[in-house]
N, C-alpha and C. Protein backbone atom coordinates (compact mmCIF):
# COMPACT_ATOMS: atom_id res chain seq x y z
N UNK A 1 85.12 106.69 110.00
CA UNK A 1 85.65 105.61 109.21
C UNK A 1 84.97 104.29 109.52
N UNK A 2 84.31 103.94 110.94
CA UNK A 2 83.46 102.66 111.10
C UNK A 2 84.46 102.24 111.88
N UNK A 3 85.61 102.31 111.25
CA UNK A 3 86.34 101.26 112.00
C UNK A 3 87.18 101.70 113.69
N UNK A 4 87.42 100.95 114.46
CA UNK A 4 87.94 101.79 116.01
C UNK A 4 89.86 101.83 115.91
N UNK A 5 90.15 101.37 114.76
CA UNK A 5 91.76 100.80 114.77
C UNK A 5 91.73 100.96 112.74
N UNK A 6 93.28 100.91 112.81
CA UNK A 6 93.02 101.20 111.06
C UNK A 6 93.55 99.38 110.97
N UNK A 7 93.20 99.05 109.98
CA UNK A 7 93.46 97.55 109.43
C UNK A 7 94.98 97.48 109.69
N UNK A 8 96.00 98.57 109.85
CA UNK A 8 97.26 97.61 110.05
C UNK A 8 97.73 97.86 111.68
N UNK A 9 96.82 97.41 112.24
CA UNK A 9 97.14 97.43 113.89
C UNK A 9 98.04 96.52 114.17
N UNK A 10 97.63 95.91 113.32
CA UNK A 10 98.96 94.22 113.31
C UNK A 10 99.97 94.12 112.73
N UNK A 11 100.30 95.84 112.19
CA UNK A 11 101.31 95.59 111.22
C UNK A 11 101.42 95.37 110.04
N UNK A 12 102.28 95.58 109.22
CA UNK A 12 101.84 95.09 107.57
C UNK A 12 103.49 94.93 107.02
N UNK A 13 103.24 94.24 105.99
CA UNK A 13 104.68 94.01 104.95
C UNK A 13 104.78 94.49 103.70
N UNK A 14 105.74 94.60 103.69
CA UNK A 14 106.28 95.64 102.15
C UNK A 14 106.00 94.72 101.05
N UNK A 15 105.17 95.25 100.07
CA UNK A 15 104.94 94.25 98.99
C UNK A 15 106.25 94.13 98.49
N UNK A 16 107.29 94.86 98.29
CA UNK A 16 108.04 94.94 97.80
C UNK A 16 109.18 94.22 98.23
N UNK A 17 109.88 94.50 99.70
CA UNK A 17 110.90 93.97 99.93
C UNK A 17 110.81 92.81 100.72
N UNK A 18 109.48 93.01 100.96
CA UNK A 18 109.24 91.57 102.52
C UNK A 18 109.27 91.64 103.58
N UNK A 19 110.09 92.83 104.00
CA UNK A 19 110.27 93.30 105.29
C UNK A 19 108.53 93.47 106.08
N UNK A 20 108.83 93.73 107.14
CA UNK A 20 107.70 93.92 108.69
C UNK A 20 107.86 94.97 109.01
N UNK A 21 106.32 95.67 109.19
CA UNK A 21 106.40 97.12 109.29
C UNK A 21 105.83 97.11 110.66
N UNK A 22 106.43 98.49 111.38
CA UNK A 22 105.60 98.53 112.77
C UNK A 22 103.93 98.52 113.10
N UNK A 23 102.97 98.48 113.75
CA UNK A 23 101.65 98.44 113.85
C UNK A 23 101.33 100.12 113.82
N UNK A 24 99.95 100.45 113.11
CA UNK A 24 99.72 101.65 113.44
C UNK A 24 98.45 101.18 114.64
N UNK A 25 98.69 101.55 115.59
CA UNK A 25 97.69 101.35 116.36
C UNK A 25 96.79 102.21 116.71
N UNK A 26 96.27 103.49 116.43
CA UNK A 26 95.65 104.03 115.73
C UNK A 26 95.55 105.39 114.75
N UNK A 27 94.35 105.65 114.31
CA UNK A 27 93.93 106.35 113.78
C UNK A 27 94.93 108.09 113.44
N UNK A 28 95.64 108.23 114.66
CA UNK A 28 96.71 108.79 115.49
C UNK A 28 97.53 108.78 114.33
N UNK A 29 98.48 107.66 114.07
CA UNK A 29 99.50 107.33 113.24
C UNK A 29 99.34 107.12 112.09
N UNK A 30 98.14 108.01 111.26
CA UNK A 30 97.74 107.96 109.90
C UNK A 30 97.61 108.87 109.20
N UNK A 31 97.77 109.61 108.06
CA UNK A 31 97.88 110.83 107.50
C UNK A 31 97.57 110.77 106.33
N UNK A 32 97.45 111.42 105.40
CA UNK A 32 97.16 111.57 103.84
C UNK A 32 98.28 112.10 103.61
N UNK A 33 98.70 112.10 102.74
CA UNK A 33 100.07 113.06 102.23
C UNK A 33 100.09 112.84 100.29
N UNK A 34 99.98 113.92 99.97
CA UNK A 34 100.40 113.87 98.60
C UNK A 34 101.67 114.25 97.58
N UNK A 35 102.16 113.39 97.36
CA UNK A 35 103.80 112.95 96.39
C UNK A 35 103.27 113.01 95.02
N UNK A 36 104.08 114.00 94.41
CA UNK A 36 103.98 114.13 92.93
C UNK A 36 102.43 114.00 92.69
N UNK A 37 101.27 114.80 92.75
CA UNK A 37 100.21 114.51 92.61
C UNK A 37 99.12 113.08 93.05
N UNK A 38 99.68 111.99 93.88
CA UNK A 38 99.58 111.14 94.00
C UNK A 38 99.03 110.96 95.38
N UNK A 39 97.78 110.95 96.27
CA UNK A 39 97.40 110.60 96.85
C UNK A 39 97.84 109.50 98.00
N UNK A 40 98.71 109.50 99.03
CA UNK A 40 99.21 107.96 100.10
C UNK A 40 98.96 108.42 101.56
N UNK A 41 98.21 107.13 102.09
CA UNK A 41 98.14 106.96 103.37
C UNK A 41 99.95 106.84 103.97
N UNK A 42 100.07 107.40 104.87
CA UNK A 42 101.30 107.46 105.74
C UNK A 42 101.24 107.33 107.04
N UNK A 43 101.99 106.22 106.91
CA UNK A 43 101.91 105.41 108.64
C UNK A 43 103.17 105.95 109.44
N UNK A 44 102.92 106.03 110.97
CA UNK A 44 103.65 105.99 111.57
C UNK A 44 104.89 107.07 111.20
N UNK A 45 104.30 108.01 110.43
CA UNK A 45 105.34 109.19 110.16
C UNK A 45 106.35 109.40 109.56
N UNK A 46 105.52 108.18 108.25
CA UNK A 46 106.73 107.86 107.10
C UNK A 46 107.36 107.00 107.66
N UNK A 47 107.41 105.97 108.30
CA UNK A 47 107.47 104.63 108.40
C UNK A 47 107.31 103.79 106.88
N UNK A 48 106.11 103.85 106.60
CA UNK A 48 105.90 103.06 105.01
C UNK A 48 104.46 103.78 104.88
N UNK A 49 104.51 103.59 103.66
CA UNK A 49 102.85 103.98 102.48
C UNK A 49 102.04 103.13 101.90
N UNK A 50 100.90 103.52 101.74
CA UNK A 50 100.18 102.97 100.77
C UNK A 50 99.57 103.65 100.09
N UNK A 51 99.59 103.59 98.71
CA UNK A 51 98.49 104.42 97.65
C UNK A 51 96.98 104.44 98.29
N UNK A 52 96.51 105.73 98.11
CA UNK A 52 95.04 105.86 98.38
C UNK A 52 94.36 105.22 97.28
N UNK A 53 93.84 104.45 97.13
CA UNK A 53 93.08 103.70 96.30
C UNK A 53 92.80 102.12 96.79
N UNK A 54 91.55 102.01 96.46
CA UNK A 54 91.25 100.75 97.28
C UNK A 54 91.74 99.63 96.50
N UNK A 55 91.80 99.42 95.49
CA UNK A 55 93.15 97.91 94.96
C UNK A 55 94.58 98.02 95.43
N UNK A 56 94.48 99.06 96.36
CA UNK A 56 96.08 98.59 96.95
C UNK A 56 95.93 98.86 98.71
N UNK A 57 94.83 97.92 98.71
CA UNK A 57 94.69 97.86 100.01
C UNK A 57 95.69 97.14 100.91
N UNK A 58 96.85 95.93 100.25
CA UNK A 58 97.68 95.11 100.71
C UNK A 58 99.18 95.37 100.09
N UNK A 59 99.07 96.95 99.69
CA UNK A 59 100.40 97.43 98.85
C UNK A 59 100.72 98.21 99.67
N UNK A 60 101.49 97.62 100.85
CA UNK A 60 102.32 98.73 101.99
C UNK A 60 103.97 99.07 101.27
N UNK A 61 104.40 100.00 101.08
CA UNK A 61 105.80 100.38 101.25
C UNK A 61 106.49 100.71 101.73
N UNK A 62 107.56 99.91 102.12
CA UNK A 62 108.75 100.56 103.64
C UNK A 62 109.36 102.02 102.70
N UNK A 63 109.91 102.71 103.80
CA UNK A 63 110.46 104.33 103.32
C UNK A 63 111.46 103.88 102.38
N UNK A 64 112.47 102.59 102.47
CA UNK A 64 113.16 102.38 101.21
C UNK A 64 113.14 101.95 100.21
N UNK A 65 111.55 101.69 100.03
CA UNK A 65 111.28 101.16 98.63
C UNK A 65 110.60 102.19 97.99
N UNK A 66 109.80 102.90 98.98
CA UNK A 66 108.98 104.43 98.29
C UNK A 66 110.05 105.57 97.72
N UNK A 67 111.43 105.41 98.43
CA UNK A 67 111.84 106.58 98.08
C UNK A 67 112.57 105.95 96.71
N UNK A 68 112.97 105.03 96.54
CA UNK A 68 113.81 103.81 95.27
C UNK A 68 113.10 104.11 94.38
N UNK A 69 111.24 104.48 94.38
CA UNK A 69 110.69 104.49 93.40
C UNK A 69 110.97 106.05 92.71
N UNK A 70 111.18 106.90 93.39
CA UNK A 70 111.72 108.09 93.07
C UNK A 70 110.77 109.21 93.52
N UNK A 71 110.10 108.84 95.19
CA UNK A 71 109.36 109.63 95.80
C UNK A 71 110.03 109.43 96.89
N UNK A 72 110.47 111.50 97.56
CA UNK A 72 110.75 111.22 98.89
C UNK A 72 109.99 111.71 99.91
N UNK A 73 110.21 111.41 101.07
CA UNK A 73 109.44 111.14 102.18
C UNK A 73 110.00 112.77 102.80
N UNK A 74 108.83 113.58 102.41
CA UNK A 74 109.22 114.73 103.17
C UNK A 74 109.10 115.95 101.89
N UNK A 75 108.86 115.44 100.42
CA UNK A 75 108.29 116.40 99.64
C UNK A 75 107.55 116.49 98.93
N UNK A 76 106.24 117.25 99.52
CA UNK A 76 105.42 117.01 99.10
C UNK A 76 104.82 118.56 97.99
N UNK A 77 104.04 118.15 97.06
CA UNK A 77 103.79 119.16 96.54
C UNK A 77 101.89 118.99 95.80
């Protein structure tokens, strides 16, 4: 990946609710996971998401706004 740490070592915020998400400090606490055909990085073990796609590089979601959208954390298909 180039990088030694993933960009949210520092943490990140829910575009959505505002809230503060824990740090992934590394590489460790990162996963792919796919929801309804949909491609998301998953931090910290479903902690919060982000769409795989690079325009939502600053679109983190806490687990209660991902699952509000009508994706849950734990089925994947």
């Amino acid at each position: 990946m180039g990088n030694e740490v993933p960009r949210e070592h520092n943490g990140a915020t829910c575009w959505k609710c505002g809230c503060g998400l824990s740090p992934a400090s590394s590489f460790e606490d990162v996963e792919k996971r796919t929801y309804r055909g949909v491609r998301y990085f998953v931090f910290n073990d479903g902690e919060y998401y982000r769409l795989d796609k690079p325009y939502a590089m600053n679109r983190h979601e806490c687990r209660s706004c991902f699952e509000k959208a009508g994706r849950k954390h734990g089925t994947q298909k």
